[in-house]
Protein backbone atom coordinates (compact mmCIF):
# COMPACT_ATOMS: atom_id res chain seq x y z
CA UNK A 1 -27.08 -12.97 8.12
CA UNK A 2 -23.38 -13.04 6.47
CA UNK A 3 -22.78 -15.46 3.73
CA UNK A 4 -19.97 -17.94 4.45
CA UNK A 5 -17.67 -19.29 2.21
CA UNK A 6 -19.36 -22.46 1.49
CA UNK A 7 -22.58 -20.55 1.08
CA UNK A 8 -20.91 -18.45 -1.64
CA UNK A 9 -18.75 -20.77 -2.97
CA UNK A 10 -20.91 -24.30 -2.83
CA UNK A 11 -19.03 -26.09 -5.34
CA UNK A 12 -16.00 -26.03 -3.07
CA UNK A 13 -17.93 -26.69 0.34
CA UNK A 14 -16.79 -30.46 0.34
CA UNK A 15 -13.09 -30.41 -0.48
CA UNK A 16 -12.00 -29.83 2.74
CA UNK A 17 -13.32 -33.58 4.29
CA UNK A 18 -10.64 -33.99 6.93
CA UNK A 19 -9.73 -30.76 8.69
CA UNK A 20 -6.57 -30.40 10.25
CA UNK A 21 -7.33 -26.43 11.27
CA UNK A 22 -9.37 -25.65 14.36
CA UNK A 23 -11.72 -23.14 13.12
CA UNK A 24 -12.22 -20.59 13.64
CA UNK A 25 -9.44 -18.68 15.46
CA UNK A 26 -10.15 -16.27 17.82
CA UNK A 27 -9.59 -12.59 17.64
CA UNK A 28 -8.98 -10.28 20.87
CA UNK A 29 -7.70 -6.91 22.03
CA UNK A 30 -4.77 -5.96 22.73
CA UNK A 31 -5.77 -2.68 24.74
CA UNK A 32 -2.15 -2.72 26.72
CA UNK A 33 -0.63 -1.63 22.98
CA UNK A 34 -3.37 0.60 22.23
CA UNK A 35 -7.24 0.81 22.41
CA UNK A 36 -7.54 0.28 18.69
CA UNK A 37 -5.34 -2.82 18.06
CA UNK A 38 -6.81 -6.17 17.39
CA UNK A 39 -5.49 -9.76 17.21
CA UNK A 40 -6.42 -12.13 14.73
CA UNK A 41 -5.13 -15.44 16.50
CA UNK A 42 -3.83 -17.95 13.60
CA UNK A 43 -1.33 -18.88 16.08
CA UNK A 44 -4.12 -21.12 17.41
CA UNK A 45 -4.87 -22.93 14.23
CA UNK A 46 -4.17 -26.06 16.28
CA UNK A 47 -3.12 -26.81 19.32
CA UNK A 48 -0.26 -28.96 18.70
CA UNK A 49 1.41 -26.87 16.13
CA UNK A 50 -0.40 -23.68 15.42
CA UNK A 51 -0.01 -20.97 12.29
CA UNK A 52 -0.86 -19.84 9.04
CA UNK A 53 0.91 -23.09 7.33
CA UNK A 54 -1.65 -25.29 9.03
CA UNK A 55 -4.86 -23.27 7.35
CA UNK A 56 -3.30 -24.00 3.92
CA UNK A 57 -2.55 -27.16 5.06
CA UNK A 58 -6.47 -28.06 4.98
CA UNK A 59 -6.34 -27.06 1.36
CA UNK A 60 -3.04 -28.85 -0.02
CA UNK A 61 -4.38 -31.88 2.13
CA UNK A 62 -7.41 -32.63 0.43
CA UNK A 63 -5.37 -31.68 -2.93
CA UNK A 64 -2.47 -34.66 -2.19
CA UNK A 65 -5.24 -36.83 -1.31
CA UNK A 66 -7.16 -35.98 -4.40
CA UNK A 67 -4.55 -36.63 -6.83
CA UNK A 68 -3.56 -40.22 -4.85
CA UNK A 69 0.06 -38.98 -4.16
CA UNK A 70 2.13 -40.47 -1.55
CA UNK A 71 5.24 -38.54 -1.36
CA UNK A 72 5.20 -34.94 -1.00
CA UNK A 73 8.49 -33.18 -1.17
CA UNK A 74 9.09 -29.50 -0.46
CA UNK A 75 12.09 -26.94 0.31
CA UNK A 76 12.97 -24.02 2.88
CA UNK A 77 15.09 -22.93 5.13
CA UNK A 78 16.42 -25.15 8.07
CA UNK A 79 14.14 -23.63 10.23
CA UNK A 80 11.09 -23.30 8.64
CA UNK A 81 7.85 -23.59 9.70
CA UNK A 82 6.36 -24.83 7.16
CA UNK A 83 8.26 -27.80 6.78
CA UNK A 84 7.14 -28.62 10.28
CA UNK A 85 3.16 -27.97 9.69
CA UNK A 86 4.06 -29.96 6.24
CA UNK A 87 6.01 -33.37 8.21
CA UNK A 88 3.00 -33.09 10.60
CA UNK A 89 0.06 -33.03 7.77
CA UNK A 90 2.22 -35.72 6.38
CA UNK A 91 2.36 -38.26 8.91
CA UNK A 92 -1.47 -37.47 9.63
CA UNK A 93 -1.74 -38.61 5.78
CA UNK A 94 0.48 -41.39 6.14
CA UNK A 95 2.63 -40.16 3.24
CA UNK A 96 6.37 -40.02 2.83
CA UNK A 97 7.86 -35.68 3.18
CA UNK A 98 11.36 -34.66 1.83
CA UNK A 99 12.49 -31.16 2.68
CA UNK A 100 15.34 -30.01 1.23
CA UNK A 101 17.02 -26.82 3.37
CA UNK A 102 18.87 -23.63 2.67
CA UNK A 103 20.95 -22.34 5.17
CA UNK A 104 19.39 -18.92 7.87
CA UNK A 105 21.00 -17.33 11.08
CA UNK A 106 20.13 -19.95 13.75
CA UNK A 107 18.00 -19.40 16.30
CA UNK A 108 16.48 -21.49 19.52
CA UNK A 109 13.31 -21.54 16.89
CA UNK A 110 15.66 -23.13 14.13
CA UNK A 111 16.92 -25.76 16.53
CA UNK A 112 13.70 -26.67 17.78
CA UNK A 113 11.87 -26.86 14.36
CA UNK A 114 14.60 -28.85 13.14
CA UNK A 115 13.46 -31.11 16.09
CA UNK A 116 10.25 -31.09 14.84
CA UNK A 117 10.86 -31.78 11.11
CA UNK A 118 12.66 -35.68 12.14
CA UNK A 119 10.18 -36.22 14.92
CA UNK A 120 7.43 -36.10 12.39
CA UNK A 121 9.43 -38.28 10.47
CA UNK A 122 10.37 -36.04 7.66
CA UNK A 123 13.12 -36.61 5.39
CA UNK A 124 15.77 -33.67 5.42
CA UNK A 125 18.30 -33.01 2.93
CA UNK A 126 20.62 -30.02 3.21
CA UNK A 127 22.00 -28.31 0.55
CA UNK A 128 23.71 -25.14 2.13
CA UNK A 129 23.09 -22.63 -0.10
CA UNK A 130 19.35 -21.16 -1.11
CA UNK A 131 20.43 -21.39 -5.23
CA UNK A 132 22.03 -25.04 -4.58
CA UNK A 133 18.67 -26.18 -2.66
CA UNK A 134 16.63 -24.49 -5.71
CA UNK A 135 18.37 -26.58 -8.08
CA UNK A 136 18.14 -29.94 -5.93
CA UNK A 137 14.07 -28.94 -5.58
CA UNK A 138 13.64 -28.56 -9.39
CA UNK A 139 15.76 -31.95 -10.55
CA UNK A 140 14.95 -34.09 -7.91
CA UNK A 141 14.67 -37.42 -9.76
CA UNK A 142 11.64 -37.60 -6.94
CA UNK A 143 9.90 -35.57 -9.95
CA UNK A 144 9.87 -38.79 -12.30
CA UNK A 145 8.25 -41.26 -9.80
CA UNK A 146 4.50 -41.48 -9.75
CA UNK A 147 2.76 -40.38 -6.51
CA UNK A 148 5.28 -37.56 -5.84
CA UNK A 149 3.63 -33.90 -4.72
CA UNK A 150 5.90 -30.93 -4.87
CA UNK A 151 5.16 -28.22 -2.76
CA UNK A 152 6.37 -24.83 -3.03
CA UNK A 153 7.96 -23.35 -0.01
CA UNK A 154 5.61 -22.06 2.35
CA UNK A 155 2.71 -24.30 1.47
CA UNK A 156 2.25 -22.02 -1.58
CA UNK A 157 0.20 -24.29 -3.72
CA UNK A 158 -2.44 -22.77 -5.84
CA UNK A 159 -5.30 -24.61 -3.29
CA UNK A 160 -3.25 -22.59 -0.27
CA UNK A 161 -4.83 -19.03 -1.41
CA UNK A 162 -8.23 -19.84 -1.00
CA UNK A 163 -7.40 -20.53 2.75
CA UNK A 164 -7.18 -17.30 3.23
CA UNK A 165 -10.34 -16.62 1.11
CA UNK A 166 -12.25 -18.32 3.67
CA UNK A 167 -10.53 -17.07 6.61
CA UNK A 168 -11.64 -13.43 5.88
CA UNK A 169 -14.85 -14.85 5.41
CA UNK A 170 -14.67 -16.19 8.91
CA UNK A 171 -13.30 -12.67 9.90
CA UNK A 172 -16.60 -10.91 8.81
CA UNK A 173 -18.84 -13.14 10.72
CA UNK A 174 -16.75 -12.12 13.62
CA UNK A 175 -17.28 -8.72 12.90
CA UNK A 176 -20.98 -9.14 12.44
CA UNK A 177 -21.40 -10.88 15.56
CA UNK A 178 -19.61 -8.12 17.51
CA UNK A 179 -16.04 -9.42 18.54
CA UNK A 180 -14.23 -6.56 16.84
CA UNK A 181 -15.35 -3.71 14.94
CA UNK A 182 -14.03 -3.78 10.95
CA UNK A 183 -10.92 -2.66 10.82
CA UNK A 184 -9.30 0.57 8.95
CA UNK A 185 -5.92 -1.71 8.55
CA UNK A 186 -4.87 -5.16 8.19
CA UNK A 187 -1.42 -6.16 8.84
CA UNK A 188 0.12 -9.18 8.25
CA UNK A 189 3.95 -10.91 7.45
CA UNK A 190 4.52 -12.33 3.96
CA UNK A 191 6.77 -14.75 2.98
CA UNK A 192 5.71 -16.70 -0.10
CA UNK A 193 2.53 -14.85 -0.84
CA UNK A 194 -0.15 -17.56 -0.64
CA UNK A 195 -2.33 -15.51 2.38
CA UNK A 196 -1.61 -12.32 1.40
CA UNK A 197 -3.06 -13.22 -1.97
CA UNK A 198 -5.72 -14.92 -0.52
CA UNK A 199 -6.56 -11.76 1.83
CA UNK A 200 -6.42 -9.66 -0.93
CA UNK A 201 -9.31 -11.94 -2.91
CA UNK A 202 -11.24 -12.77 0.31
CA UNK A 203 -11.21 -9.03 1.31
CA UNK A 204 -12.36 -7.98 -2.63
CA UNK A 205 -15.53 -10.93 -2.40
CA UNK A 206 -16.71 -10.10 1.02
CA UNK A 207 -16.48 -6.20 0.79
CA UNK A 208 -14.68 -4.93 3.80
CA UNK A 209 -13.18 -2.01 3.45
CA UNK A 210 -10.22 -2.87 5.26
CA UNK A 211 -6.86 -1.68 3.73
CA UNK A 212 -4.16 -4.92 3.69
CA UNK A 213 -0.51 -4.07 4.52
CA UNK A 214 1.56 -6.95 3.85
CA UNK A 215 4.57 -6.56 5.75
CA UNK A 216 7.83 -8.33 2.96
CA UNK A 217 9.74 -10.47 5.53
CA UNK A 218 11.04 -12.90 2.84
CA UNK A 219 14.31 -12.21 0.14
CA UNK A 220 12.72 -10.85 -3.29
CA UNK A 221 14.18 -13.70 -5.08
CA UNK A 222 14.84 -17.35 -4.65
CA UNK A 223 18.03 -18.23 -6.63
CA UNK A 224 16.95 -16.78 -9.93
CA UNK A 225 13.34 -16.80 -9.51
CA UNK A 226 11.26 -14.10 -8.00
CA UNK A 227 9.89 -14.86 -4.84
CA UNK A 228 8.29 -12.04 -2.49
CA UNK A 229 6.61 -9.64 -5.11
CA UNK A 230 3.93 -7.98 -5.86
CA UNK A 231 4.01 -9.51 -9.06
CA UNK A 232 4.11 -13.28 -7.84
CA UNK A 233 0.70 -12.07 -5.16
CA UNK A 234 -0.63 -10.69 -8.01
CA UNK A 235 -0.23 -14.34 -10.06
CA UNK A 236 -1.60 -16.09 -6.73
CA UNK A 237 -5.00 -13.59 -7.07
CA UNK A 238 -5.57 -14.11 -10.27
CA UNK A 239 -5.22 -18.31 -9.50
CA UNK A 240 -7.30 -17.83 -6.34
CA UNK A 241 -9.92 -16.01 -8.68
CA UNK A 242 -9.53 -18.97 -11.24
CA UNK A 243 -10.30 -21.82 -8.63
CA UNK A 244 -13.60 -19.98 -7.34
CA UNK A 245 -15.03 -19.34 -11.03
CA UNK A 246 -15.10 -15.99 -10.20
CA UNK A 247 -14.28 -12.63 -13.37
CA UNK A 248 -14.96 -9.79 -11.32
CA UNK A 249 -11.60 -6.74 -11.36
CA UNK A 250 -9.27 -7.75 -9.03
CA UNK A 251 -7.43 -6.83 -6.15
CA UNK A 252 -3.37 -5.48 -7.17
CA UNK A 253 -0.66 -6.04 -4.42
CA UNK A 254 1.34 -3.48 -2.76
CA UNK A 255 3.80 -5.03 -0.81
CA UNK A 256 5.43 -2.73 2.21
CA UNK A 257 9.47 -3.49 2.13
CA UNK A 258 10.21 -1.20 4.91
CA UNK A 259 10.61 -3.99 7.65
CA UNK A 260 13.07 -6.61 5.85
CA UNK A 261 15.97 -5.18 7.35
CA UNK A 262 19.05 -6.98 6.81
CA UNK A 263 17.66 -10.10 4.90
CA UNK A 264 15.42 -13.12 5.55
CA UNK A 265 15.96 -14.77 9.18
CA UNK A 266 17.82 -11.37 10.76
CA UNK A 267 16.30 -9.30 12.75
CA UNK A 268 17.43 -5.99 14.69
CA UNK A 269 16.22 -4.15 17.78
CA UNK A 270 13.27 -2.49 16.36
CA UNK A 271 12.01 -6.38 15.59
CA UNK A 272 13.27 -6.97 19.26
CA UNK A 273 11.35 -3.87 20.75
CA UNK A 274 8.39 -5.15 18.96
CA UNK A 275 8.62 -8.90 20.29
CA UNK A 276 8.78 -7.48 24.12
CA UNK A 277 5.93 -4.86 24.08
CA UNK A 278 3.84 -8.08 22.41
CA UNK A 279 5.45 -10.05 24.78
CA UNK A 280 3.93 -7.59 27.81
CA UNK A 281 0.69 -8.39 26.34
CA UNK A 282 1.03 -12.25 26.89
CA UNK A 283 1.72 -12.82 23.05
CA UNK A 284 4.68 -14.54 21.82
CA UNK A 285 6.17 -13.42 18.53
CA UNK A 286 9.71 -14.46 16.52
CA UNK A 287 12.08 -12.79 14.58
CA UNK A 288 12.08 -14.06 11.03
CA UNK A 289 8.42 -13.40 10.58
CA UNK A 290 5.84 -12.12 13.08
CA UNK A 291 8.08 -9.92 14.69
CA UNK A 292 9.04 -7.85 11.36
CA UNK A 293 4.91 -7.60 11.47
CA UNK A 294 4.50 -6.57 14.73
CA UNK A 295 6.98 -3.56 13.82
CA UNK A 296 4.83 -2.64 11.02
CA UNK A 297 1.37 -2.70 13.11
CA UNK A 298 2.77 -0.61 15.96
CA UNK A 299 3.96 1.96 13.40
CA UNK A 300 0.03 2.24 11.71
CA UNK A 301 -1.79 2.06 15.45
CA UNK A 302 0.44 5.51 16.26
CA UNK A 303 -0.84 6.92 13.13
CA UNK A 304 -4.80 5.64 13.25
CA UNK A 305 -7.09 6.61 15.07
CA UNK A 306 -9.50 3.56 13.90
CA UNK A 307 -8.97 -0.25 14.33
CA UNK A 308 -6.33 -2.01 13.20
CA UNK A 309 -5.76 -5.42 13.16
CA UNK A 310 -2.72 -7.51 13.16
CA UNK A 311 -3.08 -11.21 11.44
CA UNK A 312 -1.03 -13.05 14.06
CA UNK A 313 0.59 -16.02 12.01
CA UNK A 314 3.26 -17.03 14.73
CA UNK A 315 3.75 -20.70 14.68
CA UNK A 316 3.16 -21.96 17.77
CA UNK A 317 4.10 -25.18 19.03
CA UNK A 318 3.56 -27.61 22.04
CA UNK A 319 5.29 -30.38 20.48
CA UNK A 320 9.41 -30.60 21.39
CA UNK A 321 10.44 -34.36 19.92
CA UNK A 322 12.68 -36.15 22.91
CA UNK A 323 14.93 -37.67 19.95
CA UNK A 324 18.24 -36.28 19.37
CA UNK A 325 18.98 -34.69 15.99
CA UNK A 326 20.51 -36.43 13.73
CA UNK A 327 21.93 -37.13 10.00
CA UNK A 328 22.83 -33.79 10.19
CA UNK A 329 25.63 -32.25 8.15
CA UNK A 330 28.97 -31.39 10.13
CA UNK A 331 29.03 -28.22 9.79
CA UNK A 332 25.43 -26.89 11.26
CA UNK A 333 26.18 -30.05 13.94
CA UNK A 334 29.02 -27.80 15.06
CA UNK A 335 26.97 -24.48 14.85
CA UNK A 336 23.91 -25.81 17.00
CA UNK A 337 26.73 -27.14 20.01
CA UNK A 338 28.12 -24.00 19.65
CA UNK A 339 25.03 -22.42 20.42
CA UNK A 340 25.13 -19.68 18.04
CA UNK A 341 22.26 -17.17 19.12
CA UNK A 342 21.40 -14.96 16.51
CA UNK A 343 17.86 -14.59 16.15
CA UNK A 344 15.92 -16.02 13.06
């Protein structure tokens, strides 16, 4: 019998009261791309707005309501996902959520996750630029009012990591009970570091021999502040270590930078190759993140000849607001009637 999380970890078992996650996700495979890949489905976290965010989402959740805040405020870009999962865990909560937004290439996925932001009632303030937005996030006079959360972009909160802790957990049992064999390779996109760190830990404390190849899809930096590093996965470890209680050596990061291309939100026509032959195989992928993934796990499965895995964190979404946008600045206003169709 495998040990699960809670087993292992008992003085955490109870955190997690109010689940937003549907656990656990399933994994399948993908036999039209090649008779060793694997899916690990975290696009069905839930079925109104699946994706990595909404695992973490569980964690930061019971955090907010554990410390009695009521406004949670956050940054990213216009089109990020994780501003969505956060609006949605917010209005579940039935607490205030400020974004504030740097500017990306749009994309149908920006426009509709902008949507998605105001229909969950989120409050969005642009601020062009990703150093301008950095500054607005760090002096927001929000930061002097009792009851106020911040949360870094991505859901990226020290409780986010151990997410992931638990999800590879969940991946053994599948293993043990026979819906995949282990795999030689894990693949998955990282953008603020918060799963990969936790995959790193989870994969240490359960023992799978699986080799992690997190796939950089974010910018190095935010303003002046590193951002997508090994060194900032590395911090998250040793904080995911810290929360458990555990002092055991632990895992170092080795981020794969071969797959940013051209800079956060662009993609190219390997990314676009990569989307269609998923896209054969009935999964949907995007640009900005998956997709970059996706390029990363078709390069490995021509040169394995065991099982590799790819840690599908597309954010999925059945919910499209009927609202109008709105309170938008001028400038994007005229971009999203233009239609610009670069892909995020």
């Amino acid at each position: 019998m495998q040990t699960s999380f809670s087993q292992r970890f008992p003085h955490l078992s109870d955190i997690v009261s109010t689940p937003i996650a549907e656990l656990p996700t399933p994994v399948l495979q993908a036999s039209e791309l090649s008779p060793h890949a694997f899916i690990k489905s975290d696009n069905l976290t839930h079925s109104q707005y699946g994706g990595n965010k909404i695992r973490k989402l569980d964690w930061i959740g019971a955090d907010v309501q554990s410390k009695n805040a009521r406004h949670v405020v956050t940054f990213g870009a216009i089109g990020t996902n994780a501003g969505v999962a956060t609006a949605m865990m917010c209005q579940r909560l039935g607490v205030r959520c400020t974004i504030y937004l740097f500017d990306q290439p749009l994309s149908e996925t920006v426009n509709a996750n902008l949507k998605r932001m105001q229909g969950y009632g989120a409050e969005l303030i642009f601020c062009g630029s990703l150093l301008h937005t950095m500054i607005r996030f760090y002096t927001s006079p929000l930061r002097l009012l009792p009851g106020s959360y911040f949360l870094w972009a991505g859901c990226s909160n020290p409780p986010a990591i151990l997410a992931y802790v638990d999800a590879v957990f969940e991946l053994q049992q599948q293993i043990a009970d026979g819906e995949l064999p282990e795999p030689d390779k894990i693949v998955v996109p990282v953008g603020s570091g918060s799963t990969a760190a936790g995959l790193y830990l989870g994969l240490a404390l359960t023992g799978l021999g699986s080799e992690l190849i997190p796939v950089r899809v974010a910018p190095l930096k935010l303003g002046p502040f590193d951002a997508c590093t090994d060194s900032i996965i590395n911090k998250m470890i040793h904080q995911g270590a810290q929360q458990l209680g555990i002092n055991t050596p632990l895992p170092q990061s080795k981020l794969n930078h071969a797959y940013y291309g051209k800079g956060y939100g662009h993609s190219n026509e390997q990314v676009k190759d990569a989307i269609a032959k998923f896209k054969q195989s009935g999964i949907t992928l995007e640009g900005t993140y998956s997709g970059k993934a996706a390029c990363a796990f078709l390069d490995n499965l021509q040169s394995s000849t065991g099982p590799v895995l790819f840690w599908n964190t597309y954010n999925s979404s059945q919910y499209i607001p009927t609202p109008a946008l709105s309170h938008l600045p001028a400038s994007l206003t005229k971009r999203l009637q233009k239609g610009d169709s670069q892909q995020g």
